[in-house]
Structure formats: structure tokens, C-alpha cells
PDB file of N, CA and C in Angstrom:
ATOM      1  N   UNK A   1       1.107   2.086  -3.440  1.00  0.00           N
ATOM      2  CA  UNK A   1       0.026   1.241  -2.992  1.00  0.00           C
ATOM      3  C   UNK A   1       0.254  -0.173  -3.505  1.00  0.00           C
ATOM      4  N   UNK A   2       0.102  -1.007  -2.556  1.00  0.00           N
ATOM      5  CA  UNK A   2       0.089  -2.270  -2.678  1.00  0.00           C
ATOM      6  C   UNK A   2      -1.071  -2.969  -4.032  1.00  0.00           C
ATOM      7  N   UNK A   3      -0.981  -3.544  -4.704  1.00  0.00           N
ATOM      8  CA  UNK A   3      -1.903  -4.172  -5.787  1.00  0.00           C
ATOM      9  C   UNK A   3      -2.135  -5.851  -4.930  1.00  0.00           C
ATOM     10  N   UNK A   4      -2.976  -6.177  -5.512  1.00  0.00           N
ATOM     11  CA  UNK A   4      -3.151  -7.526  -4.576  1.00  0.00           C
ATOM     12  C   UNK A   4      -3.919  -8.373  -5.612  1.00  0.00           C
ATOM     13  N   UNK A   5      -3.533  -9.664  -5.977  1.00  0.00           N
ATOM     14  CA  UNK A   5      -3.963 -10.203  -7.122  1.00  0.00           C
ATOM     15  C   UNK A   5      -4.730 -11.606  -6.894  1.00  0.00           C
ATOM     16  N   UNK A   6      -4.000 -12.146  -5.179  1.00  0.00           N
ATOM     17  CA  UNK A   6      -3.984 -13.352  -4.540  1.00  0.00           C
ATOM     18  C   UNK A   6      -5.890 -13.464  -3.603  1.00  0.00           C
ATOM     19  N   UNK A   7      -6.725 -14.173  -4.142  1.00  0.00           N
ATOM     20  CA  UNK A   7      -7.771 -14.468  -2.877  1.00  0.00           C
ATOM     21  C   UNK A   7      -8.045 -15.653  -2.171  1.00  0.00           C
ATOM     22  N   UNK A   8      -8.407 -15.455  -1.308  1.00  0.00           N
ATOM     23  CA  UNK A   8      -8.510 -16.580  -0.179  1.00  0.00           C
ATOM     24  C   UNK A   8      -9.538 -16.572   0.513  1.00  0.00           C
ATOM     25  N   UNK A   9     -10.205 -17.480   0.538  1.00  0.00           N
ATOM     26  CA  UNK A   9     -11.285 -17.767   1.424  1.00  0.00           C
ATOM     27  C   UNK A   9     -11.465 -18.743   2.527  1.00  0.00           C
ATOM     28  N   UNK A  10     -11.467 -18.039   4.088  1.00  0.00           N
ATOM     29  CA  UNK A  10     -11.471 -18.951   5.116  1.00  0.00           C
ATOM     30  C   UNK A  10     -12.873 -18.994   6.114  1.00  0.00           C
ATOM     31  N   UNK A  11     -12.567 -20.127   6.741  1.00  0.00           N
ATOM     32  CA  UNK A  11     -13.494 -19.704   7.527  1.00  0.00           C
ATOM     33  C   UNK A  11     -13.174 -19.520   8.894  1.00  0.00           C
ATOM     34  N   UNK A  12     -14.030 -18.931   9.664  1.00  0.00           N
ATOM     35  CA  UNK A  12     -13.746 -18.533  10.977  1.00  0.00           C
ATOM     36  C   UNK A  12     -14.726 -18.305  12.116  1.00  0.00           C
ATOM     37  N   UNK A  13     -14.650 -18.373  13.075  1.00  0.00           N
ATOM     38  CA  UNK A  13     -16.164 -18.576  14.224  1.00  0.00           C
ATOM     39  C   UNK A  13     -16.500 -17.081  13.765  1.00  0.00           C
ATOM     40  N   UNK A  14     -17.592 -17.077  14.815  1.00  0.00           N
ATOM     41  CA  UNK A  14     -18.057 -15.687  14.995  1.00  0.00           C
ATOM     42  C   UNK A  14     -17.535 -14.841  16.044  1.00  0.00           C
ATOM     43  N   UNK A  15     -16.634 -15.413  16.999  1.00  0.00           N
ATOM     44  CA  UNK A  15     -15.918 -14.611  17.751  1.00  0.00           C
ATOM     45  C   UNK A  15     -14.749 -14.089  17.117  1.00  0.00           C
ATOM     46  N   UNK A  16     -14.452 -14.720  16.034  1.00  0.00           N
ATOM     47  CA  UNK A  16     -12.850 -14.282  15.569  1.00  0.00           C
ATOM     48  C   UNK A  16     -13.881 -13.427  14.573  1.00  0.00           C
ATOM     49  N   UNK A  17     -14.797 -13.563  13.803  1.00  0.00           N
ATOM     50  CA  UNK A  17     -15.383 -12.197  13.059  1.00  0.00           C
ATOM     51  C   UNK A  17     -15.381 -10.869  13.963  1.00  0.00           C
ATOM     52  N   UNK A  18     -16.054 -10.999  15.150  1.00  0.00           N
ATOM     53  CA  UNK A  18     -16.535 -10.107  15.799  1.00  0.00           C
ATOM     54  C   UNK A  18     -14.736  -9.122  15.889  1.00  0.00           C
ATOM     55  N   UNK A  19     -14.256  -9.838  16.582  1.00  0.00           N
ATOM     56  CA  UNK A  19     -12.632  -9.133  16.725  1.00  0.00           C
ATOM     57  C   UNK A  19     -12.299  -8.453  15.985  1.00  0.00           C
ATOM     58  N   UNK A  20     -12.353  -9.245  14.673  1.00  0.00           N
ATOM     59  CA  UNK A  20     -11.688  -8.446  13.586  1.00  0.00           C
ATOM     60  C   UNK A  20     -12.642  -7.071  13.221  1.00  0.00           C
ATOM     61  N   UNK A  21     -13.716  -7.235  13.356  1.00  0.00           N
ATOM     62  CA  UNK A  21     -14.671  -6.148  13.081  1.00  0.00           C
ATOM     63  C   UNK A  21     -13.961  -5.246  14.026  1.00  0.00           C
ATOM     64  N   UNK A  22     -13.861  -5.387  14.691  1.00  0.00           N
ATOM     65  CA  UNK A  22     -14.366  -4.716  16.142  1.00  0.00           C
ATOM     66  C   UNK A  22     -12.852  -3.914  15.957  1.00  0.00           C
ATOM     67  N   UNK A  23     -11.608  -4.643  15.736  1.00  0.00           N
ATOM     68  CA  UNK A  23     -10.621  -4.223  15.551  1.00  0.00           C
ATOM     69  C   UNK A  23     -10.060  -3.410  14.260  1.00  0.00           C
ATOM     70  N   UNK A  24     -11.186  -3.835  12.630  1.00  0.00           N
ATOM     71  CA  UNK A  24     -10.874  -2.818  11.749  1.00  0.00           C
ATOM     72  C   UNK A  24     -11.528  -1.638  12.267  1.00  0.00           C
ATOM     73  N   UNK A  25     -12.906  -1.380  13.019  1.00  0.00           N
ATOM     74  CA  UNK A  25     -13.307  -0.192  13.250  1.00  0.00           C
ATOM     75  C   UNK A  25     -12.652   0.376  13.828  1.00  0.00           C
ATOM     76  N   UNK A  26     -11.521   0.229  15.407  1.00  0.00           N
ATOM     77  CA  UNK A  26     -11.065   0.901  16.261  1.00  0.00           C
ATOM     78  C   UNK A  26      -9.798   1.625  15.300  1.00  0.00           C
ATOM     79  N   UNK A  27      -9.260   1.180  14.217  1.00  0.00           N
ATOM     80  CA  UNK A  27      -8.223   1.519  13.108  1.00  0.00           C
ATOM     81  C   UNK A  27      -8.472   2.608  12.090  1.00  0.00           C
ATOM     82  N   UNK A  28     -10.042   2.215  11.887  1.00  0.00           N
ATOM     83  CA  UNK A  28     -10.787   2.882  10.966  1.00  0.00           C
ATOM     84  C   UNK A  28      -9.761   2.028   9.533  1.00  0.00           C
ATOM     85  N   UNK A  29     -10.095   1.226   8.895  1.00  0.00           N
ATOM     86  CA  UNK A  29      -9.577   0.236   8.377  1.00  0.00           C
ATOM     87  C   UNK A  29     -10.647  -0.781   7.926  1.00  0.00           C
ATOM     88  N   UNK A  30     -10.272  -1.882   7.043  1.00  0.00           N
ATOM     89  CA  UNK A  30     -10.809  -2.695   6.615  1.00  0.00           C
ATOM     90  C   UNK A  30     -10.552  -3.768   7.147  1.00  0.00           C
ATOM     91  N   UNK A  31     -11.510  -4.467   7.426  1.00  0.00           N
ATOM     92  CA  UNK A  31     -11.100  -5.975   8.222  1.00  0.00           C
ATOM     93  C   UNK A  31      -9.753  -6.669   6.984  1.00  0.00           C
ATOM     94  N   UNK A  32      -9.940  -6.655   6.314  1.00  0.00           N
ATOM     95  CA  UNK A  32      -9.194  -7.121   4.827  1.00  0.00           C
ATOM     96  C   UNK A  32      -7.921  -6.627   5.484  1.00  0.00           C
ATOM     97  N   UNK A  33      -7.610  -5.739   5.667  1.00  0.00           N
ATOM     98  CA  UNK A  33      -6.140  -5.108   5.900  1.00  0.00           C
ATOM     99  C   UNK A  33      -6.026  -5.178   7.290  1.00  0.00           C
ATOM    100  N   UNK A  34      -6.558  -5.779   7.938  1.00  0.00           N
ATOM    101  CA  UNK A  34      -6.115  -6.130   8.998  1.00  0.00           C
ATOM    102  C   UNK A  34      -5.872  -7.596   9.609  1.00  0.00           C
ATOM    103  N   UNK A  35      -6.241  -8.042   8.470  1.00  0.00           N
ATOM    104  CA  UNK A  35      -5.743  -9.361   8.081  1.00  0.00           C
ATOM    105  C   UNK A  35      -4.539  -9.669   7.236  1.00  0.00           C
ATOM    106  N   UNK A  36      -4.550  -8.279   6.165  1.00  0.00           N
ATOM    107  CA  UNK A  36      -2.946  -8.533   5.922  1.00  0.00           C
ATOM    108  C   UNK A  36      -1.825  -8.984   6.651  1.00  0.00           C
ATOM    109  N   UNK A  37      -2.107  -7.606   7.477  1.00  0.00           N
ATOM    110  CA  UNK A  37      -1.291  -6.980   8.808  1.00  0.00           C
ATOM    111  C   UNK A  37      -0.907  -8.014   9.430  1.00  0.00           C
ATOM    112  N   UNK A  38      -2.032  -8.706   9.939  1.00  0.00           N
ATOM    113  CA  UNK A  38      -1.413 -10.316  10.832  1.00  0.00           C
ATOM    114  C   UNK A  38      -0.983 -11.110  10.407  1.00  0.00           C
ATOM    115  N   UNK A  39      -1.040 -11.285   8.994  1.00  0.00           N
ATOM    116  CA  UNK A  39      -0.258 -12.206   8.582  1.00  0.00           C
ATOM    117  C   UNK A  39       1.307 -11.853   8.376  1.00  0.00           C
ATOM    118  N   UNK A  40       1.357 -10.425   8.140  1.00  0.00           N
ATOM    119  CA  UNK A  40       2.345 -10.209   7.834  1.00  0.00           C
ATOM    120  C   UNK A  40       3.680 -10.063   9.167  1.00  0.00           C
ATOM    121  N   UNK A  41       3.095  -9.923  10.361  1.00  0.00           N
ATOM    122  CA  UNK A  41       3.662  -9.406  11.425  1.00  0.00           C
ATOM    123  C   UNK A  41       3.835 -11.063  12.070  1.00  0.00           C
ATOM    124  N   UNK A  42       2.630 -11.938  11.806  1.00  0.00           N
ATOM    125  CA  UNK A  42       3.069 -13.225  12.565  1.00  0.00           C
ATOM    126  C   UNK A  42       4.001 -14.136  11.396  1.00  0.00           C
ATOM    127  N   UNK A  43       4.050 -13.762  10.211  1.00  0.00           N
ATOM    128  CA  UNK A  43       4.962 -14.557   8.959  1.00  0.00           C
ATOM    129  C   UNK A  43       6.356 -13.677   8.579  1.00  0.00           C
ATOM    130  N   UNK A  44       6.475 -12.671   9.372  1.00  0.00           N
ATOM    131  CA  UNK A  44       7.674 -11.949   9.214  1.00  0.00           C
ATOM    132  C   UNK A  44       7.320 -11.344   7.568  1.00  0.00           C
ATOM    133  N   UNK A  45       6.576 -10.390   7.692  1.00  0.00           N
ATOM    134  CA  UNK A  45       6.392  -9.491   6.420  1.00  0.00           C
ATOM    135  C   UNK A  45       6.920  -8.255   6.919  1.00  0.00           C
ATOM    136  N   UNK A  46       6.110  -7.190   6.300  1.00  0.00           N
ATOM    137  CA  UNK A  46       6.811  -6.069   7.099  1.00  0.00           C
ATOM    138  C   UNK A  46       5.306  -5.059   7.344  1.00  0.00           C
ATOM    139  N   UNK A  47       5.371  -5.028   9.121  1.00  0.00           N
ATOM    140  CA  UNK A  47       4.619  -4.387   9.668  1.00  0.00           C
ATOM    141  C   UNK A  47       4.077  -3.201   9.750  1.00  0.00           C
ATOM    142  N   UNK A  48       3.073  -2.796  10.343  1.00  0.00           N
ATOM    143  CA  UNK A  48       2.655  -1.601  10.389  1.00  0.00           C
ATOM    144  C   UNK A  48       4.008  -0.036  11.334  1.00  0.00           C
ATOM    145  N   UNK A  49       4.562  -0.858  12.028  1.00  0.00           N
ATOM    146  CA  UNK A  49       5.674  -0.278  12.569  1.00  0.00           C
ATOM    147  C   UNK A  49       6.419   0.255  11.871  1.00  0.00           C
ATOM    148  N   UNK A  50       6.851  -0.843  11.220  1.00  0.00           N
ATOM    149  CA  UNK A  50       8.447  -0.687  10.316  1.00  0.00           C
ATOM    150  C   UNK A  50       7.927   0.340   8.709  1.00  0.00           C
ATOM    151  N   UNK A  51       6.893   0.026   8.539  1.00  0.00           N
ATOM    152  CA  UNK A  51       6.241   1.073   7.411  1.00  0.00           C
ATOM    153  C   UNK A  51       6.278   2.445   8.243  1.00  0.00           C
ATOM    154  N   UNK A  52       5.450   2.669   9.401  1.00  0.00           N
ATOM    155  CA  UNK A  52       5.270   4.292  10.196  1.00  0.00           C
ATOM    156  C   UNK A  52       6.976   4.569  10.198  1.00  0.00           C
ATOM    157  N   UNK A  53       7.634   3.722  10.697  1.00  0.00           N
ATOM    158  CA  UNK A  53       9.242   4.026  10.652  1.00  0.00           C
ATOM    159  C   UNK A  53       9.743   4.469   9.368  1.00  0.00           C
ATOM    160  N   UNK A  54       9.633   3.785   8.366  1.00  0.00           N
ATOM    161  CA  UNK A  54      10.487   4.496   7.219  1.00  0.00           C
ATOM    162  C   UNK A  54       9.525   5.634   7.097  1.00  0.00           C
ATOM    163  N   UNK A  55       8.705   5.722   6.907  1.00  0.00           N
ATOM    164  CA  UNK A  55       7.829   7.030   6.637  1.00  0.00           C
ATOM    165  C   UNK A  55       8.677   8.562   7.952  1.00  0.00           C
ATOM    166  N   UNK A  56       8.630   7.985   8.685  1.00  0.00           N
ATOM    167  CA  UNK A  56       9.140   8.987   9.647  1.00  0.00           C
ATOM    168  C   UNK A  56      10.604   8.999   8.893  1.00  0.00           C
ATOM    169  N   UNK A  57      11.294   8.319   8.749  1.00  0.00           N
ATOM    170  CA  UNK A  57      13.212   8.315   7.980  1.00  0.00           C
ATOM    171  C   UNK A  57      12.848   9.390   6.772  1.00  0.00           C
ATOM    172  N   UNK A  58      11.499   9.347   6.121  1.00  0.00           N
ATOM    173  CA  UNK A  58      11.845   9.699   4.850  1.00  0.00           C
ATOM    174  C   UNK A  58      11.177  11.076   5.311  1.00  0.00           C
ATOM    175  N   UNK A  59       9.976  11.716   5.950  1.00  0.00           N
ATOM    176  CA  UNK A  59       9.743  12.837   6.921  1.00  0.00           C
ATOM    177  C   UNK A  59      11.217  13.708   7.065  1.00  0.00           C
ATOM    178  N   UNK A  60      12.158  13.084   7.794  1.00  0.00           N
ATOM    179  CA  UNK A  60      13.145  13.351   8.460  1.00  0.00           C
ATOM    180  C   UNK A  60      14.208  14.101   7.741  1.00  0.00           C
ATOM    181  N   UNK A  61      14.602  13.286   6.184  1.00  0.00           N
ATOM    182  CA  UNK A  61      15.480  13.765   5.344  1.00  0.00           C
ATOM    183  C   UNK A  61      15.830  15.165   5.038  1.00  0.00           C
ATOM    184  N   UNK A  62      16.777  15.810   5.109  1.00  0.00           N
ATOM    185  CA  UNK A  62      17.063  17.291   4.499  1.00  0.00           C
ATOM    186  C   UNK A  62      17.981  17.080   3.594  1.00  0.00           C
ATOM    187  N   UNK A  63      17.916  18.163   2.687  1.00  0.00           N
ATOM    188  CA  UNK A  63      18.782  18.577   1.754  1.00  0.00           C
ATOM    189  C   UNK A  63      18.550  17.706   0.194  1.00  0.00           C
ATOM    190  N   UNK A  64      17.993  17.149   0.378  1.00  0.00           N
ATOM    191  CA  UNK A  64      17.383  16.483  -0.598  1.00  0.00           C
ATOM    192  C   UNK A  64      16.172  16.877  -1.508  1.00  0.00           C
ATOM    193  N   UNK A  65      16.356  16.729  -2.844  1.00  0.00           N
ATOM    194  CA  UNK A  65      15.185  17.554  -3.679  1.00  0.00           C
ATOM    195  C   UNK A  65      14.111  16.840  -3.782  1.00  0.00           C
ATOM    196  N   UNK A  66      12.554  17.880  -3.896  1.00  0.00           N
ATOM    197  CA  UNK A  66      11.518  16.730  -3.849  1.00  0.00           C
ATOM    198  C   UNK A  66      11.204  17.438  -4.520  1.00  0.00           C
ATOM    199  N   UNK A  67       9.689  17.001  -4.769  1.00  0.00           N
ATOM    200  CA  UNK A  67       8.438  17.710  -5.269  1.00  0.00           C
ATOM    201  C   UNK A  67       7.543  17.234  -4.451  1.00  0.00           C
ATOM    202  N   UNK A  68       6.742  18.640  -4.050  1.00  0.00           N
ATOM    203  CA  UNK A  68       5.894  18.572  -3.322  1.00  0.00           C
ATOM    204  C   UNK A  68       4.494  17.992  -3.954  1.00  0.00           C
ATOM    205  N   UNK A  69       3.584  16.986  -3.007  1.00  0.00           N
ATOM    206  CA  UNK A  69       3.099  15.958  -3.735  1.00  0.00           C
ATOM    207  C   UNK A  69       2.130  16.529  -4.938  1.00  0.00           C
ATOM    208  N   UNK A  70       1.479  17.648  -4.749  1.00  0.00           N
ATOM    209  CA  UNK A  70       0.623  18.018  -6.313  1.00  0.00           C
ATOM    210  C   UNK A  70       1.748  18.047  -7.560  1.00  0.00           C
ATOM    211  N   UNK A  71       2.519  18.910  -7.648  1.00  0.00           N
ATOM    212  CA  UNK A  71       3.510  18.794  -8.426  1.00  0.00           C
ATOM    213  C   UNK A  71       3.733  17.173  -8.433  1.00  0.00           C
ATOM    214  N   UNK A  72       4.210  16.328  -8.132  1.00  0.00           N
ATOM    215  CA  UNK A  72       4.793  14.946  -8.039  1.00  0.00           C
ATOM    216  C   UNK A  72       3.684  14.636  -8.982  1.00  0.00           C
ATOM    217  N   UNK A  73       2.183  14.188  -8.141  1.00  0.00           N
ATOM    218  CA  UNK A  73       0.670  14.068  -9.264  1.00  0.00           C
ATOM    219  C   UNK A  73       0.689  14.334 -10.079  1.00  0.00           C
ATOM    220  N   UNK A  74       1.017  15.725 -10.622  1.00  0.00           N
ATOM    221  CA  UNK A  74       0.912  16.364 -12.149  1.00  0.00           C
ATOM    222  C   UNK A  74       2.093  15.487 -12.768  1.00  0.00           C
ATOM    223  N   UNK A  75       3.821  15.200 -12.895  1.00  0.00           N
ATOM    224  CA  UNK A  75       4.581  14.672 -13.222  1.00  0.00           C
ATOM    225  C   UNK A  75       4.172  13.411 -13.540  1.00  0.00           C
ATOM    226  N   UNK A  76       3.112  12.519 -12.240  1.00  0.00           N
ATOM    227  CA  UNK A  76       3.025  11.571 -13.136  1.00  0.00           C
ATOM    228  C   UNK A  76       2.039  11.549 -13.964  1.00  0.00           C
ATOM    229  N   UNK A  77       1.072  11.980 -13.653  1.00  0.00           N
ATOM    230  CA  UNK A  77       0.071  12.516 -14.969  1.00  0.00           C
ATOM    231  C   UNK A  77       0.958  12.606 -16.490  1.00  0.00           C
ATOM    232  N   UNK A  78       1.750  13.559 -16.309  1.00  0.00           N
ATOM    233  CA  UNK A  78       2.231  13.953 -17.853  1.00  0.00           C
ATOM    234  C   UNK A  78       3.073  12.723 -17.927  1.00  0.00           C
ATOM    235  N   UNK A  79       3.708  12.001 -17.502  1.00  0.00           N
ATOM    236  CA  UNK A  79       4.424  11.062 -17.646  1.00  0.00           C
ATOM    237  C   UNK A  79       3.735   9.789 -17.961  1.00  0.00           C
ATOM    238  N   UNK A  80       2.679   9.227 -17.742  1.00  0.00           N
ATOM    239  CA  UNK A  80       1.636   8.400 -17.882  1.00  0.00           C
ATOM    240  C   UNK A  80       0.904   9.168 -19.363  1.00  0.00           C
ATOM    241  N   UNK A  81       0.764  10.244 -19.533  1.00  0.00           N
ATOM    242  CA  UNK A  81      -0.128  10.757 -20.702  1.00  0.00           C
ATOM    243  C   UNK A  81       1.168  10.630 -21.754  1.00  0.00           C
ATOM    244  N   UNK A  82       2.274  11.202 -21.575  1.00  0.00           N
ATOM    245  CA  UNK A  82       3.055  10.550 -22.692  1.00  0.00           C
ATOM    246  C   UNK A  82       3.590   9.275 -22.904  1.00  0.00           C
ATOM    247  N   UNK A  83       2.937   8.417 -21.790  1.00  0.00           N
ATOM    248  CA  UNK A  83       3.253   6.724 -22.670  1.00  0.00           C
ATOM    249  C   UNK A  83       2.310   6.281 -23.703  1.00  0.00           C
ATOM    250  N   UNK A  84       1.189   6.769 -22.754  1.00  0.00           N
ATOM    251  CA  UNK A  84       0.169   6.959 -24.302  1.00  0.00           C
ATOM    252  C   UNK A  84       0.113   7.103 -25.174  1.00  0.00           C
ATOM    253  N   UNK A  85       0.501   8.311 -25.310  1.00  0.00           N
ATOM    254  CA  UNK A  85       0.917   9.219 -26.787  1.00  0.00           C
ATOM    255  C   UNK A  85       2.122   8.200 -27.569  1.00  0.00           C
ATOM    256  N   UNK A  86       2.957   7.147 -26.793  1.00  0.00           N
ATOM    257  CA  UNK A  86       4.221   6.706 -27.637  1.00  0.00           C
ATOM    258  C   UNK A  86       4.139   5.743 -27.628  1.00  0.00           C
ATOM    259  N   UNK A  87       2.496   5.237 -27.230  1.00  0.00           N
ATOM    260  CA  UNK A  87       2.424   3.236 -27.245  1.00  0.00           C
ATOM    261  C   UNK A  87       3.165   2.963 -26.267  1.00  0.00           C
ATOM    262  N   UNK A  88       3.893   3.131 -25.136  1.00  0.00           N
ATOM    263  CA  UNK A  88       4.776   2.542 -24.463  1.00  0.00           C
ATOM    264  C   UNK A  88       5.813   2.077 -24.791  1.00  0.00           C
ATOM    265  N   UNK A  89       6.703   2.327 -25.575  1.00  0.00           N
ATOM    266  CA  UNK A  89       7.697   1.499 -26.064  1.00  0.00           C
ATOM    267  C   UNK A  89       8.466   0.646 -24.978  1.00  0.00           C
ATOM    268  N   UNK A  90       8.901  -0.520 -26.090  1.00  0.00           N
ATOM    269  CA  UNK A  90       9.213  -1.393 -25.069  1.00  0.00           C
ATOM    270  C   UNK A  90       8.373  -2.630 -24.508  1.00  0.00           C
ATOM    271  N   UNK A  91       6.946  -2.268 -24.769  1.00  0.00           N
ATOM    272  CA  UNK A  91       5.987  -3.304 -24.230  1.00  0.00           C
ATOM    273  C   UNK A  91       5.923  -4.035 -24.665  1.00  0.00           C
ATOM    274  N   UNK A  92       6.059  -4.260 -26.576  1.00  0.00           N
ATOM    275  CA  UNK A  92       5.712  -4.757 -27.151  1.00  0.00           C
ATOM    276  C   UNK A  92       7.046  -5.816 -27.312  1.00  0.00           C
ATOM    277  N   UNK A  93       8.066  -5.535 -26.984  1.00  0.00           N
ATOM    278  CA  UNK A  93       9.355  -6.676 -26.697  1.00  0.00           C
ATOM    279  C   UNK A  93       9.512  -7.639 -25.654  1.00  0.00           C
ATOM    280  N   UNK A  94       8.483  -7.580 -25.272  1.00  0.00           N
ATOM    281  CA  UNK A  94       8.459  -9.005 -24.239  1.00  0.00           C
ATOM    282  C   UNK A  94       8.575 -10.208 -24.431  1.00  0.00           C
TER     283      UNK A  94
END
């Protein structure tokens, strides 16, 4: 998941509100992220496409070892609970 640290405040008519409404609902989505989206697709970021695409590449893969995602959850659980336990080493060398 994306973290997002950057805010911006614009303004915009009420027809370009209405759209965007109108267009996070048909997504089931947040107007917010669908404002990413355009920026990212008209500034050359990387789109809602090219994300469904690797997702389908990585779908696709055989022979390759995973963990299936509860297992994966629990791993990082214990993996996150033992940085805890060890202060993080390393953090403190910055």
C-alpha cells in the first residue's frame, strides 16, 4: 500500500466535483484516488492498467514458492513482533 505524505488543496467548479463524485462511486473508490489515478495516467505514473497487469503476471507465475496470504500475515506479524523485542537494530545508526 501506497503511504502518502504530500497534500494539496485545489479548487474546482461544481461540475468537475460532480464527475469526480459521480466517477469515484461508479469505481466504488474514493474521489481522492481517483484523482491520484489522473494524475498519474495524464503525468506518466503508473496506471490502473499496468498495476491490474502485473497483478495478473504475478497470478500467472508457477513453480515458484509462496505463502499463502494468512501464513504471509502471520510472518509478518512475527517478524514485526521481533523488531520489537530487538529495538530494531540498526535504527539507531542513522
Amino acid at each position: 500500500m501506497r503511504m502518502f505524505s504530500e497534500r494539496l488543496q485545489i479548487l474546482i467548479s461544481k461540475e468537475q466535483r460532480r464527475r469526480l463524485e459521480s466517477e469515484a462511486k461508479r469505481r466504488d473508490a474514493s474521489v481522492a484516488s481517483v484523482i491520484r489515478e489522473a494524475i498519474d495516467v495524464q503525468l506518466g505514473g503508473i496506471g490502473r492498467d499496468d498495476r491490474l497487469g502485473a497483478v495478473a503476471q504475478i497470478a500467472a507465475m508457477r513453480g515458484a514458492s509462496y505463502l499463502p496470504p494468512e501464513e504471509l500475515r502471520q510472518a509478518i506479524t512475527e517478524a514485526r513482533d521481533e523488531g520489537v523485542e530487538r529495538g530494531f537494530p540498526g535504527l539507531d545508526e542513522r
